[in-house]
N, C-alpha and C. Protein backbone atom coordinates (compact mmCIF):
# COMPACT_ATOMS: atom_id res chain seq x y z
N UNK A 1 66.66 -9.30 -44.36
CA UNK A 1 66.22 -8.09 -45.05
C UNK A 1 64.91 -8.35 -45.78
N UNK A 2 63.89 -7.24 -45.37
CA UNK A 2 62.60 -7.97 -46.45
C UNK A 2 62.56 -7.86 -47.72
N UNK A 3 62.18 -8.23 -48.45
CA UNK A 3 61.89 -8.26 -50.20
C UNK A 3 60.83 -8.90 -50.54
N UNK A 4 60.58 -8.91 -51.56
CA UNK A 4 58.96 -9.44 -52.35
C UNK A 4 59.73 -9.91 -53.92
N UNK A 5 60.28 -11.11 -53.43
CA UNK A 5 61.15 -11.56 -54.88
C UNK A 5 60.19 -11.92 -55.63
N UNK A 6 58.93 -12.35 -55.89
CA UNK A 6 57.96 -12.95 -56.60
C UNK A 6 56.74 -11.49 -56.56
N UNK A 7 56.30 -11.59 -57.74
CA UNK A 7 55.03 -10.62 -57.92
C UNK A 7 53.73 -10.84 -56.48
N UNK A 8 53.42 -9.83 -55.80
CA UNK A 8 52.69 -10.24 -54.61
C UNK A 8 51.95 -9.08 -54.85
N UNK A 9 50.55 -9.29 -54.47
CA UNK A 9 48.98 -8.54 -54.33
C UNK A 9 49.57 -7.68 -52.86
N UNK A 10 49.04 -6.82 -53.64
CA UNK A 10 49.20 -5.80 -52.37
C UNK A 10 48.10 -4.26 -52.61
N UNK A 11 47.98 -3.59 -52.20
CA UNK A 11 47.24 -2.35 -51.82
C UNK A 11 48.36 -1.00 -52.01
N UNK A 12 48.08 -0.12 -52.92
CA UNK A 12 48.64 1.63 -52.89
C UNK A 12 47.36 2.10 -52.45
N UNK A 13 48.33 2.21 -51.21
CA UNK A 13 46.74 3.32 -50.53
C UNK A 13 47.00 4.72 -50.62
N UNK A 14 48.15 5.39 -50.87
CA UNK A 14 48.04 6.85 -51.00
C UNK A 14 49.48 6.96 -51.67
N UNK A 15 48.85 8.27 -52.45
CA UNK A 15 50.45 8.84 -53.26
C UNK A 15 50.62 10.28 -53.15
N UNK A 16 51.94 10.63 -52.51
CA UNK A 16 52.15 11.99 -51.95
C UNK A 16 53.49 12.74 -53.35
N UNK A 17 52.80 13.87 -53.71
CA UNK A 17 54.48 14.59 -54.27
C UNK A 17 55.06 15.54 -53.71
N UNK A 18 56.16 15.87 -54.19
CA UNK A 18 56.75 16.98 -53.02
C UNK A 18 58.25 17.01 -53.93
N UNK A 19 58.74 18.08 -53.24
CA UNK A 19 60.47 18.50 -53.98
C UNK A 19 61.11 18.63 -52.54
N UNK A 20 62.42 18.05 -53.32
CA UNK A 20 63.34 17.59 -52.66
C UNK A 20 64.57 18.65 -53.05
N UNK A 21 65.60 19.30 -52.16
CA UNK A 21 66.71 20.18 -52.24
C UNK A 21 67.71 19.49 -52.59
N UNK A 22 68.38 19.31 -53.57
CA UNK A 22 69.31 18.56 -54.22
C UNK A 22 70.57 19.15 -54.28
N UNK A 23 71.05 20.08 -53.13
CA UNK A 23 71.96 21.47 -53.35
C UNK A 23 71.60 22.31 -53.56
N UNK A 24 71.65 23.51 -54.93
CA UNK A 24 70.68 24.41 -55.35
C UNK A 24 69.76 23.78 -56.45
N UNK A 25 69.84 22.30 -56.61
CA UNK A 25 68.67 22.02 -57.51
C UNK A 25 67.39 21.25 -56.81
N UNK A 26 66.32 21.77 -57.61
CA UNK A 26 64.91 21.35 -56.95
C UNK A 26 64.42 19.70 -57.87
N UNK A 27 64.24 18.76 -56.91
CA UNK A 27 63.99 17.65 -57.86
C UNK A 27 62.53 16.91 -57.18
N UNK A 28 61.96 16.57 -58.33
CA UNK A 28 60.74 16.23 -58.18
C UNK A 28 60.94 15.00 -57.13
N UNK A 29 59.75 14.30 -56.42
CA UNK A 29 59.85 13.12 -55.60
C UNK A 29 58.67 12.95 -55.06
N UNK A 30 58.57 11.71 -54.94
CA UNK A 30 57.13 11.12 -54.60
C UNK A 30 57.11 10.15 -53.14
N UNK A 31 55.91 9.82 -52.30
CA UNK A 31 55.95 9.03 -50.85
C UNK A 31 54.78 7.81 -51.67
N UNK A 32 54.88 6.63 -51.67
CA UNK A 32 53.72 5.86 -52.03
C UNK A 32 54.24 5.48 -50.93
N UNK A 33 52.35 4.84 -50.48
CA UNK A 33 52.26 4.43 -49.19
C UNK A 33 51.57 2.96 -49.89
N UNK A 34 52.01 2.04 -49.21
CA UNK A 34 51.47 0.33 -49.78
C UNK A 34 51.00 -0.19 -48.31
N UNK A 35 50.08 -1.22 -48.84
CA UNK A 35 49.57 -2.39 -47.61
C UNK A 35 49.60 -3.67 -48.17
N UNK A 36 49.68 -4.38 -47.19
CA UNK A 36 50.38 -5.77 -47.89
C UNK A 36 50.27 -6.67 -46.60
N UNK A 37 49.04 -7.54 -47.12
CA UNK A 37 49.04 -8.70 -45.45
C UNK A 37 49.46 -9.92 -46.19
N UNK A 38 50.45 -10.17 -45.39
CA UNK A 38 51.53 -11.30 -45.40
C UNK A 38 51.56 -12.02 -44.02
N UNK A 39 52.31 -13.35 -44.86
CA UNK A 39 52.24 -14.63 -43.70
C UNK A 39 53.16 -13.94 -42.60
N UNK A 40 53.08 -14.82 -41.44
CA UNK A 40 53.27 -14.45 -40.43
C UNK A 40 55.24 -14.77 -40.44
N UNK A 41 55.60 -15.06 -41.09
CA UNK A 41 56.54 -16.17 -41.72
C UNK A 41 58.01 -14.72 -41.83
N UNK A 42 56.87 -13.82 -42.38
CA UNK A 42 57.71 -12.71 -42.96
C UNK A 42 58.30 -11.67 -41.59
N UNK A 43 57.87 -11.99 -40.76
CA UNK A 43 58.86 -11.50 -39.47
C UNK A 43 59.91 -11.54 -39.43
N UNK A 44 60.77 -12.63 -39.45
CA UNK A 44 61.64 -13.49 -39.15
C UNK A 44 62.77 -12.50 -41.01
N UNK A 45 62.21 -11.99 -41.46
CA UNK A 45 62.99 -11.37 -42.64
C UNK A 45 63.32 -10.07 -41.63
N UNK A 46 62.81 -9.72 -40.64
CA UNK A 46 63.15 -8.55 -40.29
C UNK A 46 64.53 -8.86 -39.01
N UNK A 47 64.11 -9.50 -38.12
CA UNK A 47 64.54 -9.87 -37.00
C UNK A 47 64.74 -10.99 -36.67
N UNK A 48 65.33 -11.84 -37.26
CA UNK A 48 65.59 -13.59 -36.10
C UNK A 48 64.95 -13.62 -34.96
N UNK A 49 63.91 -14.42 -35.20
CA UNK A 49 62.95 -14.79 -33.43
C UNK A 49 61.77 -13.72 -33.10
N UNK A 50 61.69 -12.79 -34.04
CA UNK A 50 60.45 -11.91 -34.40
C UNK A 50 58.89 -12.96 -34.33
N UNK A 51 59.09 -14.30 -34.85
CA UNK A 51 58.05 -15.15 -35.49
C UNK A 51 57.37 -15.83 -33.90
N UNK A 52 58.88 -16.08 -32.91
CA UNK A 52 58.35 -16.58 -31.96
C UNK A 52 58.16 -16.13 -30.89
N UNK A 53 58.34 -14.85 -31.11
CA UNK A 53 58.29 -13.49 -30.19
C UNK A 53 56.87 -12.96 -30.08
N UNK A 54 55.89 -13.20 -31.25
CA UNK A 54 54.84 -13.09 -30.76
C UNK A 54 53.41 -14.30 -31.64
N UNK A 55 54.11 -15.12 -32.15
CA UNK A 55 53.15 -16.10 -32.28
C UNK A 55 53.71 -17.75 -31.28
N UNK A 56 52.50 -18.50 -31.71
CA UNK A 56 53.12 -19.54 -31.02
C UNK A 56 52.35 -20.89 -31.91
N UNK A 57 52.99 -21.97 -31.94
CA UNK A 57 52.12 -23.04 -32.59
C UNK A 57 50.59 -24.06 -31.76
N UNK A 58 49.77 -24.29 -32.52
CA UNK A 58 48.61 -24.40 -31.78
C UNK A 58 48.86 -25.84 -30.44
N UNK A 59 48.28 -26.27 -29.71
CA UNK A 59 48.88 -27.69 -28.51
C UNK A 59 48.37 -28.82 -29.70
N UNK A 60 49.74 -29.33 -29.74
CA UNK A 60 49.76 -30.80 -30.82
C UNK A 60 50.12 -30.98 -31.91
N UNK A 61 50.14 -29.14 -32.56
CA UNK A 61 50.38 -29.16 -34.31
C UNK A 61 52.22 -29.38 -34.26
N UNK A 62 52.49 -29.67 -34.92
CA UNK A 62 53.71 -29.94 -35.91
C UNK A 62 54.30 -28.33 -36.07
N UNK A 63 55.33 -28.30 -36.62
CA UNK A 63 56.13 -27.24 -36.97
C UNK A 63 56.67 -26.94 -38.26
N UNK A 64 55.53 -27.96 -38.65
CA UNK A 64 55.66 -27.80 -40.63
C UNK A 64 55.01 -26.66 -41.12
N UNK A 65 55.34 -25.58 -41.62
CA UNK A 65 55.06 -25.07 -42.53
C UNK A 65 54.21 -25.26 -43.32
N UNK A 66 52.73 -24.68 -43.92
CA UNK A 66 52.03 -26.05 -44.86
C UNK A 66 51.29 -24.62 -46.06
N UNK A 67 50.97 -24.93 -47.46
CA UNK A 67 50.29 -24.34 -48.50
C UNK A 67 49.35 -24.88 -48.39
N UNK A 68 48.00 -24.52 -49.00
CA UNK A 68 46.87 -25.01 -49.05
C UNK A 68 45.87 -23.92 -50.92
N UNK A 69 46.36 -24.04 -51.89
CA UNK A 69 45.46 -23.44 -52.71
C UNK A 69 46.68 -22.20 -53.57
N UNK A 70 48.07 -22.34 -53.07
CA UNK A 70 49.17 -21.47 -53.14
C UNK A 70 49.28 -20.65 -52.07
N UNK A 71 48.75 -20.30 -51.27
CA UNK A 71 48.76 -20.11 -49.66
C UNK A 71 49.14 -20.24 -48.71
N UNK A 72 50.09 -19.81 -47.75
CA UNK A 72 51.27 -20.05 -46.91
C UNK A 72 49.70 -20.33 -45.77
N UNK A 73 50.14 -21.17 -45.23
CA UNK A 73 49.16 -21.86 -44.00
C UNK A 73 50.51 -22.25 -42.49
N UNK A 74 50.06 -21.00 -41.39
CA UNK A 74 50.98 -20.81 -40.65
C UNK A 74 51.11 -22.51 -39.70
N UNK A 75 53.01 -22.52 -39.43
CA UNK A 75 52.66 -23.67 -38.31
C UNK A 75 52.30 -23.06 -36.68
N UNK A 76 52.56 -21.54 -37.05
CA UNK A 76 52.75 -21.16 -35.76
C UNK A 76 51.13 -19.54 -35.89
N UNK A 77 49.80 -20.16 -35.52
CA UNK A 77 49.01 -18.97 -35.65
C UNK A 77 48.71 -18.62 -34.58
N UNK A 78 48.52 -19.05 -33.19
CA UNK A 78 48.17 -18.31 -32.53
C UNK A 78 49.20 -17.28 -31.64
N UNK A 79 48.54 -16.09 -31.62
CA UNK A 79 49.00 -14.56 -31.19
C UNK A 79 49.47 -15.10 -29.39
N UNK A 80 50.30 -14.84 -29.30
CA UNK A 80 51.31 -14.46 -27.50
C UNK A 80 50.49 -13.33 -27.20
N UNK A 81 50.26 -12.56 -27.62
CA UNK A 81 49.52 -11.09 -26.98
C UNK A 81 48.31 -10.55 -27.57
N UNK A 82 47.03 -11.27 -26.85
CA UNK A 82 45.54 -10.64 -27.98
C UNK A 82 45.88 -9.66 -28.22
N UNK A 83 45.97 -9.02 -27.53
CA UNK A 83 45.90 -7.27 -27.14
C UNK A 83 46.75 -6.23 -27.93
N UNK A 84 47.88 -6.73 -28.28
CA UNK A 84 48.76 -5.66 -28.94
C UNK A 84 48.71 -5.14 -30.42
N UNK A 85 48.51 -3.61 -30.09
CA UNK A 85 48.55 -3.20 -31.03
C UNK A 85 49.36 -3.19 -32.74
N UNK A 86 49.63 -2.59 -33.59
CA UNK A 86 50.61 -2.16 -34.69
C UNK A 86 51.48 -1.87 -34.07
N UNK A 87 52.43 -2.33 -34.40
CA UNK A 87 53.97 -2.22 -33.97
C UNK A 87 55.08 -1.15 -34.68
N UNK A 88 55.70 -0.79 -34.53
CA UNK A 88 56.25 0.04 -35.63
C UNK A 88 57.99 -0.71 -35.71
N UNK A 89 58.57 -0.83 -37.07
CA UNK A 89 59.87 -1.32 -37.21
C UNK A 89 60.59 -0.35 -37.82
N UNK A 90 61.93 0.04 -36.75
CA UNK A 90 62.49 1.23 -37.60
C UNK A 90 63.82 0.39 -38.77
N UNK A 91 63.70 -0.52 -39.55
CA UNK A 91 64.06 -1.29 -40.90
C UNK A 91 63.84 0.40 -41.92
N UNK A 92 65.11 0.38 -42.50
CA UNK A 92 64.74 1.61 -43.47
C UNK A 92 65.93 0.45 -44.92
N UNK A 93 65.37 0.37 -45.99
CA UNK A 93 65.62 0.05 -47.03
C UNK A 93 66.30 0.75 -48.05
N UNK A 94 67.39 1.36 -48.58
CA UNK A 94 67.86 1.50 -49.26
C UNK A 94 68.37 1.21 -50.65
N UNK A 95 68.12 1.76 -51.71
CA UNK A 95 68.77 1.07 -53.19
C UNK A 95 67.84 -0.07 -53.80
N UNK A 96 66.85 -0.31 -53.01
CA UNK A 96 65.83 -1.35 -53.65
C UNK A 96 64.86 -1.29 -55.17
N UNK A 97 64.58 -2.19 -55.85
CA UNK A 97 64.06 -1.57 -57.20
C UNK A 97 62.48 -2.03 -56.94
N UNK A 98 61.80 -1.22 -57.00
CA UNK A 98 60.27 -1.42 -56.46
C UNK A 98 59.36 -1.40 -58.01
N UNK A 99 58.26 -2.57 -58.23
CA UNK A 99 57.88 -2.90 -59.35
C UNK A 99 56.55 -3.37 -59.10
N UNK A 100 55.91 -2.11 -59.89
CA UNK A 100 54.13 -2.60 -60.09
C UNK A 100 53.45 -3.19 -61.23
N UNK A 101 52.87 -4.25 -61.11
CA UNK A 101 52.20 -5.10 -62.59
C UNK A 101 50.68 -4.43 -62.61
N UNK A 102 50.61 -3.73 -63.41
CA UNK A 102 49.75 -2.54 -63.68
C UNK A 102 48.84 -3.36 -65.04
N UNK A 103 49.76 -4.73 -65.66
CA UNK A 103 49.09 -4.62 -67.22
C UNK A 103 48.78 -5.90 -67.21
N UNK A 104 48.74 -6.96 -68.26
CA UNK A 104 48.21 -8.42 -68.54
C UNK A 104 48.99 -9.16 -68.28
N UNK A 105 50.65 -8.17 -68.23
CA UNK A 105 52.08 -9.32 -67.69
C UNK A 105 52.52 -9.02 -67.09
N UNK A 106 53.74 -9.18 -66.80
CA UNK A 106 55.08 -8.69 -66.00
C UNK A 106 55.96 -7.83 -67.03
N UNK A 107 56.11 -8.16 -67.90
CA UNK A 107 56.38 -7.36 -69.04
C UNK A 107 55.89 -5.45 -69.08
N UNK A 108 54.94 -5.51 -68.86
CA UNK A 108 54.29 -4.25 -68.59
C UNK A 108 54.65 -3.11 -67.06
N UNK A 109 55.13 -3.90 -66.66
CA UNK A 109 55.22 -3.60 -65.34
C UNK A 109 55.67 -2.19 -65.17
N UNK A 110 55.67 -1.24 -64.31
CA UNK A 110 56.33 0.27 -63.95
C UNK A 110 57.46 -0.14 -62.94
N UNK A 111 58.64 0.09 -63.31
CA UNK A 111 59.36 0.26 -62.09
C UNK A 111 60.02 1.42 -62.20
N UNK A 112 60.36 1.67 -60.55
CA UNK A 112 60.84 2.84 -59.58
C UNK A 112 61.85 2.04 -59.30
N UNK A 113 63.09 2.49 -59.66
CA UNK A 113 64.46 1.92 -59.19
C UNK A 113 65.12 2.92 -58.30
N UNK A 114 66.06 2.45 -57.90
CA UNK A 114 66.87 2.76 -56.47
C UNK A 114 65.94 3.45 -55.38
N UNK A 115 65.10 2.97 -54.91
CA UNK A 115 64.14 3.99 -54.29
C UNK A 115 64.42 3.64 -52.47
N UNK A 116 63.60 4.42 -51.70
CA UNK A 116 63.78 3.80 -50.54
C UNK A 116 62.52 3.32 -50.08
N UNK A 117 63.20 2.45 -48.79
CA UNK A 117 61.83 1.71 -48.52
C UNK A 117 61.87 1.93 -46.94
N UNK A 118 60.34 2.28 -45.90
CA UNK A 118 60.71 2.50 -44.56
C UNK A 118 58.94 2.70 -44.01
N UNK A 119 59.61 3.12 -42.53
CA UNK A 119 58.00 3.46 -41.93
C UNK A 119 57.24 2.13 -41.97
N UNK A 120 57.70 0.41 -41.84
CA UNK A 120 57.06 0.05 -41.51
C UNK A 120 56.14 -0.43 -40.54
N UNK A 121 55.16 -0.49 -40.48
CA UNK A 121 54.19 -0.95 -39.37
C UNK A 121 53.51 -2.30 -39.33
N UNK A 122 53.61 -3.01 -38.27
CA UNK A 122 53.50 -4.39 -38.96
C UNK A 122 52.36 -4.71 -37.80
N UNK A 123 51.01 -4.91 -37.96
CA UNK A 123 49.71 -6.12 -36.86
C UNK A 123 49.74 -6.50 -37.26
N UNK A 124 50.08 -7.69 -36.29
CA UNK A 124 50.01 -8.86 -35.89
C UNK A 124 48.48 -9.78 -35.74
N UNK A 125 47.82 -10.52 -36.55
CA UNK A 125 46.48 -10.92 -36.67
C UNK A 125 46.20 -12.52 -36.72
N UNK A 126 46.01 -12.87 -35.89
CA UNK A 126 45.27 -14.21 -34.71
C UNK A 126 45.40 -15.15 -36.14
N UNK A 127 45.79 -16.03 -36.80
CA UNK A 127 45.97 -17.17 -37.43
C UNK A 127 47.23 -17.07 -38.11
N UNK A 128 47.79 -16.03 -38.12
CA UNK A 128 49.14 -15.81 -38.84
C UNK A 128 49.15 -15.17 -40.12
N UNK A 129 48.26 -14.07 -39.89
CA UNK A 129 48.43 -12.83 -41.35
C UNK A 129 48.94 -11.78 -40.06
N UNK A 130 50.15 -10.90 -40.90
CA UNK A 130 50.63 -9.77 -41.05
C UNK A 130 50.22 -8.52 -41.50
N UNK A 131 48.99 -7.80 -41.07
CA UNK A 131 48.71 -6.19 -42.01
C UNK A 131 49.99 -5.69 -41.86
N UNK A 132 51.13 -5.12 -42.94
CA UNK A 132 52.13 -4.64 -42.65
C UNK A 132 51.57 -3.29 -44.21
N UNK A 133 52.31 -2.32 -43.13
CA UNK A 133 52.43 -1.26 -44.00
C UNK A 133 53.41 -0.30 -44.30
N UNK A 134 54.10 0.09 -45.56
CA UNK A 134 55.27 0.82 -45.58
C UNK A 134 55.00 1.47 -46.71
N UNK A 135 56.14 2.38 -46.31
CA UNK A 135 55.83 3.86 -47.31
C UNK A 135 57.56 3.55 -48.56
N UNK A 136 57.29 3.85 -49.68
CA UNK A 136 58.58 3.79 -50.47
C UNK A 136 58.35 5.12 -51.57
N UNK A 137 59.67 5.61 -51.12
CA UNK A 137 60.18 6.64 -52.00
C UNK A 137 61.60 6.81 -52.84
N UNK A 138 60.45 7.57 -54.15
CA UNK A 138 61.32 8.02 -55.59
C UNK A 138 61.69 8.96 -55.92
N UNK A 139 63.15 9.77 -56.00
CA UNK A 139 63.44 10.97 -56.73
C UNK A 139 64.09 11.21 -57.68
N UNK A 140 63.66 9.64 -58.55
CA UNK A 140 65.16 10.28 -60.17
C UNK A 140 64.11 9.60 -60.59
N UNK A 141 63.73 10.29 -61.86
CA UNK A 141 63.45 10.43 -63.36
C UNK A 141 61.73 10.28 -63.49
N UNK A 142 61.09 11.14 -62.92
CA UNK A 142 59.90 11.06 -62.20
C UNK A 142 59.08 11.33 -63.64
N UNK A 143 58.00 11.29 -64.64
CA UNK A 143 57.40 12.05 -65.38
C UNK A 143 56.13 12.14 -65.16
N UNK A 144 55.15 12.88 -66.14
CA UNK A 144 54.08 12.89 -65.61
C UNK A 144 53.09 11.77 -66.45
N UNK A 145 53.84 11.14 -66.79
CA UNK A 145 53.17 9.68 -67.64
C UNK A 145 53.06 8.69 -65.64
N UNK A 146 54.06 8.92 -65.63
CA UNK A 146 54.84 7.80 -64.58
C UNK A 146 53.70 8.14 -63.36
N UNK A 147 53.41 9.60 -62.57
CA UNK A 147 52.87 9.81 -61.72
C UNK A 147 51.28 9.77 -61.81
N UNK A 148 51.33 10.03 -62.91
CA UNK A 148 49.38 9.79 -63.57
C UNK A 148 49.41 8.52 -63.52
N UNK A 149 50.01 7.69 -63.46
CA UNK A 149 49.35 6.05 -63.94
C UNK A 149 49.55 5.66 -62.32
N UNK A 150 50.84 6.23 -61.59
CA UNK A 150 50.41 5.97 -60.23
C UNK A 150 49.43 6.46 -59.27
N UNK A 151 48.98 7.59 -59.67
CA UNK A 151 47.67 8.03 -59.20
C UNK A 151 46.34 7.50 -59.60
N UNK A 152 46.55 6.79 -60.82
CA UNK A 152 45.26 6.09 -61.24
C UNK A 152 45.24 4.77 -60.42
N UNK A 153 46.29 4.22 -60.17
CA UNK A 153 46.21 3.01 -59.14
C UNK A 153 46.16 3.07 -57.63
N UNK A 154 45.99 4.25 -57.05
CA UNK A 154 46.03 4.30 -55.59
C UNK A 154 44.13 3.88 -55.00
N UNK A 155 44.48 3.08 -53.91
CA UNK A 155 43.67 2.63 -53.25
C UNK A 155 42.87 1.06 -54.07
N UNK A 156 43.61 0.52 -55.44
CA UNK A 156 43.51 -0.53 -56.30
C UNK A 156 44.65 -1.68 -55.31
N UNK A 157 43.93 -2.62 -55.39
CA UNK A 157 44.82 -3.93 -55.47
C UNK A 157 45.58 -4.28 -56.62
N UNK A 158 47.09 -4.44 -56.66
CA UNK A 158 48.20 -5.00 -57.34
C UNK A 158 48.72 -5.65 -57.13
N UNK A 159 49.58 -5.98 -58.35
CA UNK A 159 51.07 -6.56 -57.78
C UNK A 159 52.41 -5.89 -57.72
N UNK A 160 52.72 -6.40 -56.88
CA UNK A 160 54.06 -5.50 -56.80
C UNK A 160 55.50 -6.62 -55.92
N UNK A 161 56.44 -6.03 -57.00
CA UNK A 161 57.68 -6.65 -56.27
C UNK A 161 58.86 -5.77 -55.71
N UNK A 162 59.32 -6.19 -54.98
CA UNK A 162 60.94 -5.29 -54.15
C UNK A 162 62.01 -6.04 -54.03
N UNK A 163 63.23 -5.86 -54.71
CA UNK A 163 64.25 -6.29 -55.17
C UNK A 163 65.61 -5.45 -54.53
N UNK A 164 66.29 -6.42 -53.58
CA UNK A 164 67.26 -5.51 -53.03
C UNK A 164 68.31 -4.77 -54.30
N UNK A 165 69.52 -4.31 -53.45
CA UNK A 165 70.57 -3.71 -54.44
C UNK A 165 70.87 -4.89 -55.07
N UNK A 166 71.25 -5.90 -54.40
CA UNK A 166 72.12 -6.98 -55.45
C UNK A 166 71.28 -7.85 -56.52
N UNK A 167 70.42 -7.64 -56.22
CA UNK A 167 69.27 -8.34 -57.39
C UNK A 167 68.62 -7.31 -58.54
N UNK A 168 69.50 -7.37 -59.74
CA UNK A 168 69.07 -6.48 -60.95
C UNK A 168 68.52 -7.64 -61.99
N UNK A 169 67.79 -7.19 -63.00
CA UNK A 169 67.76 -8.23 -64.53
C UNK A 169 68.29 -7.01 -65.22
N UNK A 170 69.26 -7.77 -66.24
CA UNK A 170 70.10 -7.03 -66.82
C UNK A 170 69.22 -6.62 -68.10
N UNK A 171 68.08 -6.82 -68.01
CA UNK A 171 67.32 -6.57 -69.72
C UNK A 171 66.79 -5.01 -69.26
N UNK A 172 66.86 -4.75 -67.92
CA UNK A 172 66.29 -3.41 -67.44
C UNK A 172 67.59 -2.36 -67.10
N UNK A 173 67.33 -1.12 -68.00
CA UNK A 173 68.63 -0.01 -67.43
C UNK A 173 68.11 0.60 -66.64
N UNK A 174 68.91 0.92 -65.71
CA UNK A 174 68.71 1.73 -63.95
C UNK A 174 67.81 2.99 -64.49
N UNK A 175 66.83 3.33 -63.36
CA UNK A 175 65.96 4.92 -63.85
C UNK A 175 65.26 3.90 -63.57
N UNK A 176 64.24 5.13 -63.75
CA UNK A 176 62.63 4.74 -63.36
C UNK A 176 62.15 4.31 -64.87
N UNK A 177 61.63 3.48 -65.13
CA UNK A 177 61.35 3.01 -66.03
C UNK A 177 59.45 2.57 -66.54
N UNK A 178 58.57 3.06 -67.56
CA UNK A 178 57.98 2.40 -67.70
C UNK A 178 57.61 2.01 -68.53
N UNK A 179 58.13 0.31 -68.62
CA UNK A 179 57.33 -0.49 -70.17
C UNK A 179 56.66 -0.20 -70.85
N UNK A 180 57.26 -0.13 -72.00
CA UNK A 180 55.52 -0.13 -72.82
C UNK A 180 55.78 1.16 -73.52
N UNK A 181 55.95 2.36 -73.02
CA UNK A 181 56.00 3.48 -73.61
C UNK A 181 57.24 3.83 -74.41
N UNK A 182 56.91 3.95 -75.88
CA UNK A 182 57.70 4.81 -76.59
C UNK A 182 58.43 5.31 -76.24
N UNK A 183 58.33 6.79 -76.03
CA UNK A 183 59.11 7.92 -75.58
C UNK A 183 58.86 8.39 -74.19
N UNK A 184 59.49 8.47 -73.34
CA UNK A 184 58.92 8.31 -71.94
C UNK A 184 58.98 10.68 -71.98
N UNK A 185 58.30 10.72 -70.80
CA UNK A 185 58.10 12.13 -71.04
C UNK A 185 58.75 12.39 -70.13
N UNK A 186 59.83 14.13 -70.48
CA UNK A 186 60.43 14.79 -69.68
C UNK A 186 60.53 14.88 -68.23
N UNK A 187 61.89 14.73 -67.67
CA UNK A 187 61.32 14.74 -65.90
C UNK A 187 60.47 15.97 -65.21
N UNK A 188 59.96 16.32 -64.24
CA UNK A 188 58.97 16.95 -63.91
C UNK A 188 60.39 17.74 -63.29
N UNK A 189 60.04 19.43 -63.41
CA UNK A 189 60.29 20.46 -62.94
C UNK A 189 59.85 20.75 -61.55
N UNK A 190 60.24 21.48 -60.53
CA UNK A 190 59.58 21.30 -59.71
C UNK A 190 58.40 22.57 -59.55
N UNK A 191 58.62 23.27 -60.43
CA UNK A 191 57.46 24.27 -60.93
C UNK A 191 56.03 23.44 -61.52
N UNK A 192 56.48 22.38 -61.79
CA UNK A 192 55.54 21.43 -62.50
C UNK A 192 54.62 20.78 -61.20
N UNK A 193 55.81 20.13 -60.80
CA UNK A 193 55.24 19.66 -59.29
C UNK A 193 53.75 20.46 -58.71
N UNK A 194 54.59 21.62 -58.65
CA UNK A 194 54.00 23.11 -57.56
C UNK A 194 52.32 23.34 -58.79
N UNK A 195 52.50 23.38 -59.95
CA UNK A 195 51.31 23.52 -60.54
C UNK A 195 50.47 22.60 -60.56
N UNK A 196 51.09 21.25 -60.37
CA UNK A 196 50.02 20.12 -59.99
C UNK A 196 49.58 19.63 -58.98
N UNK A 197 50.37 20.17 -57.91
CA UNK A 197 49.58 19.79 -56.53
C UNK A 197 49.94 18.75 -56.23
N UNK A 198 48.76 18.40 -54.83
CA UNK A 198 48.97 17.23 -54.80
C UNK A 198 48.54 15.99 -55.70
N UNK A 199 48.91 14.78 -56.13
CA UNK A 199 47.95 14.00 -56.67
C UNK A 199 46.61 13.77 -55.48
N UNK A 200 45.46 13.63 -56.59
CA UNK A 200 44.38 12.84 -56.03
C UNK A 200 44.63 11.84 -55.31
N UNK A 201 44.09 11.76 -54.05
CA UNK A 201 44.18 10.74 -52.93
C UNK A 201 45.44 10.80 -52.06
N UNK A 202 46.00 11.81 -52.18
CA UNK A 202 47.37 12.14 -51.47
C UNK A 202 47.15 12.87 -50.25
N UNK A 203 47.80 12.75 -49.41
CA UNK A 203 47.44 13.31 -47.93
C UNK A 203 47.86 15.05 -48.31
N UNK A 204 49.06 15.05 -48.27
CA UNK A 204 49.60 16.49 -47.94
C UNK A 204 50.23 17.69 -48.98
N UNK A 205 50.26 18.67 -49.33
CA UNK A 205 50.16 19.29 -50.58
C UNK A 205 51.52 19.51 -50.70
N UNK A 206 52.14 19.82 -51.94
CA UNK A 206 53.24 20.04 -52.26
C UNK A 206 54.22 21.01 -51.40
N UNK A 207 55.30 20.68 -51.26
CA UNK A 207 55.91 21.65 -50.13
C UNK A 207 57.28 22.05 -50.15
């Protein structure tokens, strides 16, 4: 199953809002779209034999694993197929707690709990980086503190971590949560939604 147990640099390239039918209630909800090139290493979280399915190790190298600077340095970089495109993995994530370091710590951090995670797309790139890209979505306890500070970070390099269901810290209560703030502000209406549109840098308008 993939995860990002350690704080990892990554890319919000777009943030979408939209309402969601909750029965007869309308609830706010958001699509962040992330990019994130990772070792080649991270296949093998999706699928057993993913790693040797389309890389291979160079004639003579070893099958060690190696860092160089904190840097995963592949044993296995060269590509089985120049040619192939982005791949798509239908992996859909459930219940995961998704966490952006927005401030000077980890302490500061925004998290989006129970959210889902999916739509990834993973190229494959000649020394053993991964462009992988996936979309994760939130629909409980959305505000407009929470969605302004994620709109101020789209298309910024971060950090960010993903934490399955069974991995909580108990110093954090479930909800969307963000550090730091006092009084966190009211959840968004979906009249609220509808008056704000889309966020800036978001593909598709409220719907």
């Amino acid at each position: 199953m993939f995860s990002l147990p350690q704080f990892t640099y990554a890319t919000l390239s777009n943030l979408n809002t939209r309402v969601e039918k909750h029965g007869d209630e309308s609830v706010s909800a958001i699509d962040l779209s992330v990019a994130y090139d990772a070792p080649n290493s991270v296949l093998e979280q999706f699928e057993a034999g993913m790693l040797d399915a389309f890389y291979m190790a160079a004639e003579g190298a070893g099958d060690v694993q190696a860092t160089m600077d904190g840097f995963e340095i592949s044993a296995k970089p060269l590509l089985r197929f120049k040619h192939l495109g982005p791949q798509k993995v239908s992996t859909e994530l459930v219940g995961h707690r998704f966490s952006i370091d927005y401030g000077l710590d980890e302490d500061s951090a925004l998290v989006l709990d129970t959210v889902s995670v999916g739509k990834f797309t993973l190229e494959m790139k000649e020394g053993g980086t991964v462009c992988m890209k996936f979309r994760v979505q939130a629909n409980s306890g959305l505000t407009e503190q929470i969605i302004g500070k994620l709109a101020m970070l789209i298309s910024q390099e971060v950090k960010i971590q993903l934490l399955p269901p069974n991995v909580r810290h108990e110093e954090q209560e479930p909800g969307l949560i963000l550090h730091g703030a006092e009084q966190p502000d009211a959840p968004l209406s979906a009249e609220d939604v509808f008056t704000a549109g889309v966020v800036p840098g978001s593909e598709a308008a409220v719907h």
